[in-house]
C-alpha atoms as a PDB file:
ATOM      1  CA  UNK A   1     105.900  67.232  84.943  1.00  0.00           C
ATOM      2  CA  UNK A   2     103.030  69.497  83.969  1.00  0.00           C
ATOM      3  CA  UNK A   3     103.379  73.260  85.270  1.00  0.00           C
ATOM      4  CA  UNK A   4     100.896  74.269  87.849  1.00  0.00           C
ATOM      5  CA  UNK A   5      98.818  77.653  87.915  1.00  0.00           C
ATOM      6  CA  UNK A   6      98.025  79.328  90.897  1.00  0.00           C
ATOM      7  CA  UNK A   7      94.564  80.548  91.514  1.00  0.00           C
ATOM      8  CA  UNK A   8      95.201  84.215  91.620  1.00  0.00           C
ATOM      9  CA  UNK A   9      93.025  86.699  93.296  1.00  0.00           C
ATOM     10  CA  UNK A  10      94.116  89.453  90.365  1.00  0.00           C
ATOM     11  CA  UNK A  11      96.624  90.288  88.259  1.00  0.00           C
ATOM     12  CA  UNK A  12      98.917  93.197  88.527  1.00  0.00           C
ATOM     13  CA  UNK A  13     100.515  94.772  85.253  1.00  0.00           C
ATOM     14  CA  UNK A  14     103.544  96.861  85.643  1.00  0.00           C
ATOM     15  CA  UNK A  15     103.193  99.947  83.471  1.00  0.00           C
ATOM     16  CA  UNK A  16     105.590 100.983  80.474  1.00  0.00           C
ATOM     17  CA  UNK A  17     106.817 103.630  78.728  1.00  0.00           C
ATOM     18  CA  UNK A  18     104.229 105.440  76.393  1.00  0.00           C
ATOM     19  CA  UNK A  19     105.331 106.199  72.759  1.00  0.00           C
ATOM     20  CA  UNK A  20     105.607 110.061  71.379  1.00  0.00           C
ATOM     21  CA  UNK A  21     101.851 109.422  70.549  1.00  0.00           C
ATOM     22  CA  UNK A  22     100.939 108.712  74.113  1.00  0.00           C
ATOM     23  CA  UNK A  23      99.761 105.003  73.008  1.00  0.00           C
ATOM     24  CA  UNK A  24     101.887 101.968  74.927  1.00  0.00           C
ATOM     25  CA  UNK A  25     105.121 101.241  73.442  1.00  0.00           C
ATOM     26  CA  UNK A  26     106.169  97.588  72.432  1.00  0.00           C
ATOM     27  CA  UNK A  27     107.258  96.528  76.104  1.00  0.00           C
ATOM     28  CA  UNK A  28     103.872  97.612  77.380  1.00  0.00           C
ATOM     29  CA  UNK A  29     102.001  95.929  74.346  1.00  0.00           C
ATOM     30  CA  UNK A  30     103.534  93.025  75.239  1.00  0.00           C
ATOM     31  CA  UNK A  31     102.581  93.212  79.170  1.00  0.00           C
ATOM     32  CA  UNK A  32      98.991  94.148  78.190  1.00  0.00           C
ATOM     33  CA  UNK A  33      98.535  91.246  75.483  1.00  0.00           C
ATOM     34  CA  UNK A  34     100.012  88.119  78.517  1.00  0.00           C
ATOM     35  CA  UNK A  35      98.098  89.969  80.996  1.00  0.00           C
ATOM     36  CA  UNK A  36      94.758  89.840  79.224  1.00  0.00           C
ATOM     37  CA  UNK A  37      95.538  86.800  77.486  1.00  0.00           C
ATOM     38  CA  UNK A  38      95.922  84.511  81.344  1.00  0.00           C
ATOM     39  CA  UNK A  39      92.641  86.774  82.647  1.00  0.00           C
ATOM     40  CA  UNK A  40      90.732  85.595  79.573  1.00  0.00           C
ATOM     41  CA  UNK A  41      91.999  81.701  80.169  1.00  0.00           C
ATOM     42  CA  UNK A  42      92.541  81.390  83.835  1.00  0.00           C
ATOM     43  CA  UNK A  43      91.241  84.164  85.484  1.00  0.00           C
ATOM     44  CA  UNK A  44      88.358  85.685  84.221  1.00  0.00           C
ATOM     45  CA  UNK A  45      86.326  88.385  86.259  1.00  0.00           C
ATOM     46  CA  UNK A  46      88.932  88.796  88.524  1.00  0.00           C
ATOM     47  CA  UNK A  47      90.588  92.412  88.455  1.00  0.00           C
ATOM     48  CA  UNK A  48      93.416  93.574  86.584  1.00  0.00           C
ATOM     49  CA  UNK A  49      94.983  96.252  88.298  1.00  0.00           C
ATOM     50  CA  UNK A  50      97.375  97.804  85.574  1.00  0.00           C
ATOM     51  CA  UNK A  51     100.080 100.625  87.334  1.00  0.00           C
ATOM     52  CA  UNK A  52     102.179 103.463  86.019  1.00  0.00           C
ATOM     53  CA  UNK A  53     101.599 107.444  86.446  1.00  0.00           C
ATOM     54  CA  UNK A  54     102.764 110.287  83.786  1.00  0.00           C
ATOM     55  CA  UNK A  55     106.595 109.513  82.770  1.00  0.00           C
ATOM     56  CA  UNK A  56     108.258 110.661  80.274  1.00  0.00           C
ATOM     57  CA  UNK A  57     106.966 114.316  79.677  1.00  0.00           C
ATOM     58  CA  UNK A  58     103.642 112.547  78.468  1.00  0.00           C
ATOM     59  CA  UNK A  59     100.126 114.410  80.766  1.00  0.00           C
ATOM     60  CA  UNK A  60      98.778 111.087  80.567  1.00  0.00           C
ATOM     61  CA  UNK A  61      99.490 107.890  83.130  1.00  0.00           C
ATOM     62  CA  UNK A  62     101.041 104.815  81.656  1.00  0.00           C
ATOM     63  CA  UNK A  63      98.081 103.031  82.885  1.00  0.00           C
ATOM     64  CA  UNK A  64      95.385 105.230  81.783  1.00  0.00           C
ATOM     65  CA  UNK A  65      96.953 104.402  77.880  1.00  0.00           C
ATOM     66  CA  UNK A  66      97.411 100.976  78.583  1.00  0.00           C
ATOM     67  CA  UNK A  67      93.734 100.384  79.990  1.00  0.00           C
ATOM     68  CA  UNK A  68      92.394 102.544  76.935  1.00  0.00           C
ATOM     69  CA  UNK A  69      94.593 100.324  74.606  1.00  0.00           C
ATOM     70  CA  UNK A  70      93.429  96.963  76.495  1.00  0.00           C
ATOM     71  CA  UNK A  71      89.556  98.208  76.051  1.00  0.00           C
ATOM     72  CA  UNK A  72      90.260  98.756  72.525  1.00  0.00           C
ATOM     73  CA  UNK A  73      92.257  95.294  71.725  1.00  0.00           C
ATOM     74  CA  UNK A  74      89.881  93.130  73.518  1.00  0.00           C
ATOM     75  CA  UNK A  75      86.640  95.004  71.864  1.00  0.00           C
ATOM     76  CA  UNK A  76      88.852  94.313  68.040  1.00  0.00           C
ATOM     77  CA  UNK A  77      89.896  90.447  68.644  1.00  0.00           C
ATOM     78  CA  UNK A  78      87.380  89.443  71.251  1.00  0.00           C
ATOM     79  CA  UNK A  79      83.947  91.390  70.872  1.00  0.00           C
ATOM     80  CA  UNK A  80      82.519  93.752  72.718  1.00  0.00           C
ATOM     81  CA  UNK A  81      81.153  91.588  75.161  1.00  0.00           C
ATOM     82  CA  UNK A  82      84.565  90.675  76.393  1.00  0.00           C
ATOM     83  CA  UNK A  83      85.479  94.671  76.612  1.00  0.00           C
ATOM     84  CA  UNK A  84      82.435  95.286  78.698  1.00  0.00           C
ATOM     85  CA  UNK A  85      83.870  92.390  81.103  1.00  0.00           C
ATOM     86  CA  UNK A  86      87.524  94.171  81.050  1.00  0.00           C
ATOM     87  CA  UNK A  87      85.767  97.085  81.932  1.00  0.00           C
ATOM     88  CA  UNK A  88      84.145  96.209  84.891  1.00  0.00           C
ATOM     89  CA  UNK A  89      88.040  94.771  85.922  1.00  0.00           C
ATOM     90  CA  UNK A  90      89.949  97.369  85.073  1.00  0.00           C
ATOM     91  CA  UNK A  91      91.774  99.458  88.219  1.00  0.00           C
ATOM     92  CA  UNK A  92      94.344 101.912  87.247  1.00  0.00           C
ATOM     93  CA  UNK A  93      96.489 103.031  89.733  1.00  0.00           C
ATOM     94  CA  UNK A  94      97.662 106.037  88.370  1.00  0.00           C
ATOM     95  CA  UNK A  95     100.728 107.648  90.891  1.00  0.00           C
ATOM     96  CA  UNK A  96     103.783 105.630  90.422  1.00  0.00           C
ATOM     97  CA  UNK A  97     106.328 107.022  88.810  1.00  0.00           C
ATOM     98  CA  UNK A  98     108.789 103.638  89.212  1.00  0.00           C
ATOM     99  CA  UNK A  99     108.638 100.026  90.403  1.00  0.00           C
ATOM    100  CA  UNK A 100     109.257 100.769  94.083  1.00  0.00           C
ATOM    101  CA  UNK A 101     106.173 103.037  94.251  1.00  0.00           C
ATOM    102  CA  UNK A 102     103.948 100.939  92.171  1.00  0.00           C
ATOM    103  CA  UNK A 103     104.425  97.908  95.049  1.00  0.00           C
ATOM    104  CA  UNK A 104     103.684 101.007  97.466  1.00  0.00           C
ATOM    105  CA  UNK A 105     100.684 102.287  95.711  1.00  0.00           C
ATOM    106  CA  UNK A 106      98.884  98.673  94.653  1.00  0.00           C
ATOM    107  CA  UNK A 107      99.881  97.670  97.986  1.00  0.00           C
ATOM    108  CA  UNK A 108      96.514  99.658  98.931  1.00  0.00           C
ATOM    109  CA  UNK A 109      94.087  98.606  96.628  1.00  0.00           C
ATOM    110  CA  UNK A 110      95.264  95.134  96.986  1.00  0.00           C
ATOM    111  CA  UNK A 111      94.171  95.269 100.293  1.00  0.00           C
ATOM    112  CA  UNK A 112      91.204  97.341 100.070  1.00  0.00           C
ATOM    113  CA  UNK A 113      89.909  94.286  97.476  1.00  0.00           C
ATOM    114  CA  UNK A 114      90.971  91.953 100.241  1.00  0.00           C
ATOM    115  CA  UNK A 115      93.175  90.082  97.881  1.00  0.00           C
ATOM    116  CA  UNK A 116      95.372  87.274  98.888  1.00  0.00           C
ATOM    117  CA  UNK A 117      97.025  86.128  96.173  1.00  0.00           C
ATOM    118  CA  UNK A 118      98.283  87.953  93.009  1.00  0.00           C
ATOM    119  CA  UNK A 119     100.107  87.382  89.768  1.00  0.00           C
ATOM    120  CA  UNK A 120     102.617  90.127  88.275  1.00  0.00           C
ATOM    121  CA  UNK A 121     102.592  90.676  85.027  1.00  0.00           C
ATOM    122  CA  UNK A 122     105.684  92.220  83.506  1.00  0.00           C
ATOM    123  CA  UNK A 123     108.597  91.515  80.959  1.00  0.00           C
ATOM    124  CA  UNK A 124     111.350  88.920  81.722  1.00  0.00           C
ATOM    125  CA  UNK A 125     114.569  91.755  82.119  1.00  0.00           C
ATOM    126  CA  UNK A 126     111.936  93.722  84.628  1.00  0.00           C
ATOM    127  CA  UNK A 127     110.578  90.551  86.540  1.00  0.00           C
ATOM    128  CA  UNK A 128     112.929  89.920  88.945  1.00  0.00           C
ATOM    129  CA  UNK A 129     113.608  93.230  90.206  1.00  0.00           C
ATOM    130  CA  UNK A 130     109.905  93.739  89.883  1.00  0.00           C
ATOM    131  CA  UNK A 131     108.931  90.660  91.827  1.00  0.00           C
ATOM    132  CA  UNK A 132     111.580  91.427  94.950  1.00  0.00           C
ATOM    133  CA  UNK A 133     110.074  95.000  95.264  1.00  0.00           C
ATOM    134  CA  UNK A 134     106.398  93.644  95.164  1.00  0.00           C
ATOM    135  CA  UNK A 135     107.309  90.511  97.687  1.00  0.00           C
ATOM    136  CA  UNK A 136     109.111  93.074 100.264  1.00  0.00           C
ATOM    137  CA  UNK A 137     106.002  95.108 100.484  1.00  0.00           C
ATOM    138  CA  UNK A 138     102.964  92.299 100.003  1.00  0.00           C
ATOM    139  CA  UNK A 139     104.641  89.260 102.136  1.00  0.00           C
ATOM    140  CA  UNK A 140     104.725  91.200 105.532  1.00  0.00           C
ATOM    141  CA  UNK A 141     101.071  91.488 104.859  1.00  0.00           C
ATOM    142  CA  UNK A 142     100.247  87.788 103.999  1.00  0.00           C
ATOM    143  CA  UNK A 143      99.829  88.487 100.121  1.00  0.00           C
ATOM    144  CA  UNK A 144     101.317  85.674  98.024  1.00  0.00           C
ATOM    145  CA  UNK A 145     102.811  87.356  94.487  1.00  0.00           C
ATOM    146  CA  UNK A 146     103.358  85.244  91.794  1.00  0.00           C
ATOM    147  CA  UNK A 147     105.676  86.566  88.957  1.00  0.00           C
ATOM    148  CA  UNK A 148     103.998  86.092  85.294  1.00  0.00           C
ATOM    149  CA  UNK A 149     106.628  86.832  82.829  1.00  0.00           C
ATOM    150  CA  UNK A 150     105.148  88.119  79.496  1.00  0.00           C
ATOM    151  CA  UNK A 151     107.243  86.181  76.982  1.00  0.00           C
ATOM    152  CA  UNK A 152     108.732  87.724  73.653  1.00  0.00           C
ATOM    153  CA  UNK A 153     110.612  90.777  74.422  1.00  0.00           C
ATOM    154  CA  UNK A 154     114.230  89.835  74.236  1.00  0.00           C
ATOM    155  CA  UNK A 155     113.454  87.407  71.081  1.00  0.00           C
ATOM    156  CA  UNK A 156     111.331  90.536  69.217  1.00  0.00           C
ATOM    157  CA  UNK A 157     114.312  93.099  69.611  1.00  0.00           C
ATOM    158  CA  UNK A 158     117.290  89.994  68.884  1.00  0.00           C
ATOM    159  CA  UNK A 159     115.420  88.929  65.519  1.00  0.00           C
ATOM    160  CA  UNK A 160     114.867  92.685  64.742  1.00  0.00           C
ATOM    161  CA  UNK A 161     118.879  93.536  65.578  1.00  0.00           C
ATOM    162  CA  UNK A 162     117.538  95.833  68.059  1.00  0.00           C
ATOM    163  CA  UNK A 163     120.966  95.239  69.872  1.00  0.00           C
ATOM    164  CA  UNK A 164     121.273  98.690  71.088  1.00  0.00           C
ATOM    165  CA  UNK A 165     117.796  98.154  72.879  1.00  0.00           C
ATOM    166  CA  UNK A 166     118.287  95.438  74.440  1.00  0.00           C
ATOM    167  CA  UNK A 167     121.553  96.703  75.506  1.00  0.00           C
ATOM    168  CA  UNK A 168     119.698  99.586  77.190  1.00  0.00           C
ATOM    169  CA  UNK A 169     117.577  97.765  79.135  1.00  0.00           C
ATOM    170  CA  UNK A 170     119.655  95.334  80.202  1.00  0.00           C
ATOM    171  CA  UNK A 171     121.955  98.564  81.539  1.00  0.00           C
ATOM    172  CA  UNK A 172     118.647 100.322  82.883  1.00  0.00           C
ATOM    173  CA  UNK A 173     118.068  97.508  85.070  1.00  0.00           C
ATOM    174  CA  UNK A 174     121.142  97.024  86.509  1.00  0.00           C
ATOM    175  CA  UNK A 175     120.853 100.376  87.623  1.00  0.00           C
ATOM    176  CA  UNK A 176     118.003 100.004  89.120  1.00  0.00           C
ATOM    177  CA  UNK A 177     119.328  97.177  91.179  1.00  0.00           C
ATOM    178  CA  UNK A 178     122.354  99.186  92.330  1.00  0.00           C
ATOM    179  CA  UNK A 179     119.360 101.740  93.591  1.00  0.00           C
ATOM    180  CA  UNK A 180     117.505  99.201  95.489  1.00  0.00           C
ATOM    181  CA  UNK A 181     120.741  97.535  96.782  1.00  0.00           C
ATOM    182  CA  UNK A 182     122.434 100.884  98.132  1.00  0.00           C
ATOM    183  CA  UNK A 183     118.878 101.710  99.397  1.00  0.00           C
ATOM    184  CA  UNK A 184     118.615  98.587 101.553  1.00  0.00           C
ATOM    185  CA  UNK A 185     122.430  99.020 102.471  1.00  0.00           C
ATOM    186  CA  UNK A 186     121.254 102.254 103.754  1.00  0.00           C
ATOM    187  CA  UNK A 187     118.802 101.003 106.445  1.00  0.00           C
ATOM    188  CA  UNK A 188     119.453 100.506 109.980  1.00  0.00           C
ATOM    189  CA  UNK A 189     119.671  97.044 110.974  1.00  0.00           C
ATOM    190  CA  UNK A 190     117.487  95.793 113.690  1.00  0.00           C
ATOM    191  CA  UNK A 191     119.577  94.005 116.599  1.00  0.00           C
END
């Protein structure tokens, strides 16, 4: 049976951590080249909101790299005409400093664009965890978010033997999971 797209209102693209030379690492590389890869094919002119403040000791936002780096790809392998489009697309939301803020903070431009419909746009270990925190905070508001996995991570760092890598994500987001677990453990329950 052939897989069905959603129309999507925008696309959302989960911010990653920037390298020593404050360019996006592999993981957000790989974000950036799905995300712009579906806008080009199935969602042209519609914005990309990409999300991520300063982490890491880096002065500059994860997505103010990672839009600078998109410009830049799209003007090398698709012509400046393209890059002028991506430009007019482009919203950074520039705040977050994790997931659970970044479903906060695109919460409000989402529906300051009116959107009703979105696709997020991260890697498959981050997805999940990703797609819960964005659903919790977009659903009670009638916004439909449809998870877009950008493919490739786990098979780049297993044919590289980046073991220890993948063993640190995989660790980092179970973590995280015990964080948003214990936090919703934490709240009062209605009765």
């Amino acid at each position: 049976m052939p897989q069905t797209h959603p129309t999507l209102d925008a696309l959302i693209v989960l911010g990653a951590p920037l390298n020593p030379r404050g360019e996006p690492g592999r993981v957000a590389r790989l974000r950036l080249l799905h995300a712009l890869e579906l806008w080009r094919r199935r969602h042209p002119a519609r914005p990309i909101i990409i999300s991520g403040g300063p982490t890491g000791g880096t002065p500059m936002a994860e997505a103010r790299a990672m839009g600078e780096w998109s410009l830049n790809w799209v003007a090398a392998n698709w012509g400046p005409e393209l890059q002028e489009q991506l430009r007019h697309c482009l919203l950074l939301e520039e705040a977050s400093r994790n997931t659970a803020a970044a479903a906060r903070h695109t919460l409000a431009l989402v529906q300051e664009l009116g959107l009703q419909a979105v696709g997020l746009v991260s890697d498959a270990f981050h997805l999940p965890r990703a797609h819960f925190l964005f659903q919790r905070h977009f659903s009670r508001h009638g916004i439909r978010v449809h998870p877009l996995p950008a493919p490739g991570l786990m098979k780049q760092y297993w044919s590289n033997r980046r073991y220890l890598w993948l063993t640190k994500i995989a660790l980092r987001e179970a973590g995280a999971w015990v964080k948003v677990l214990a936090h919703l453990a934490r709240r009062p329950r209605l009765r």
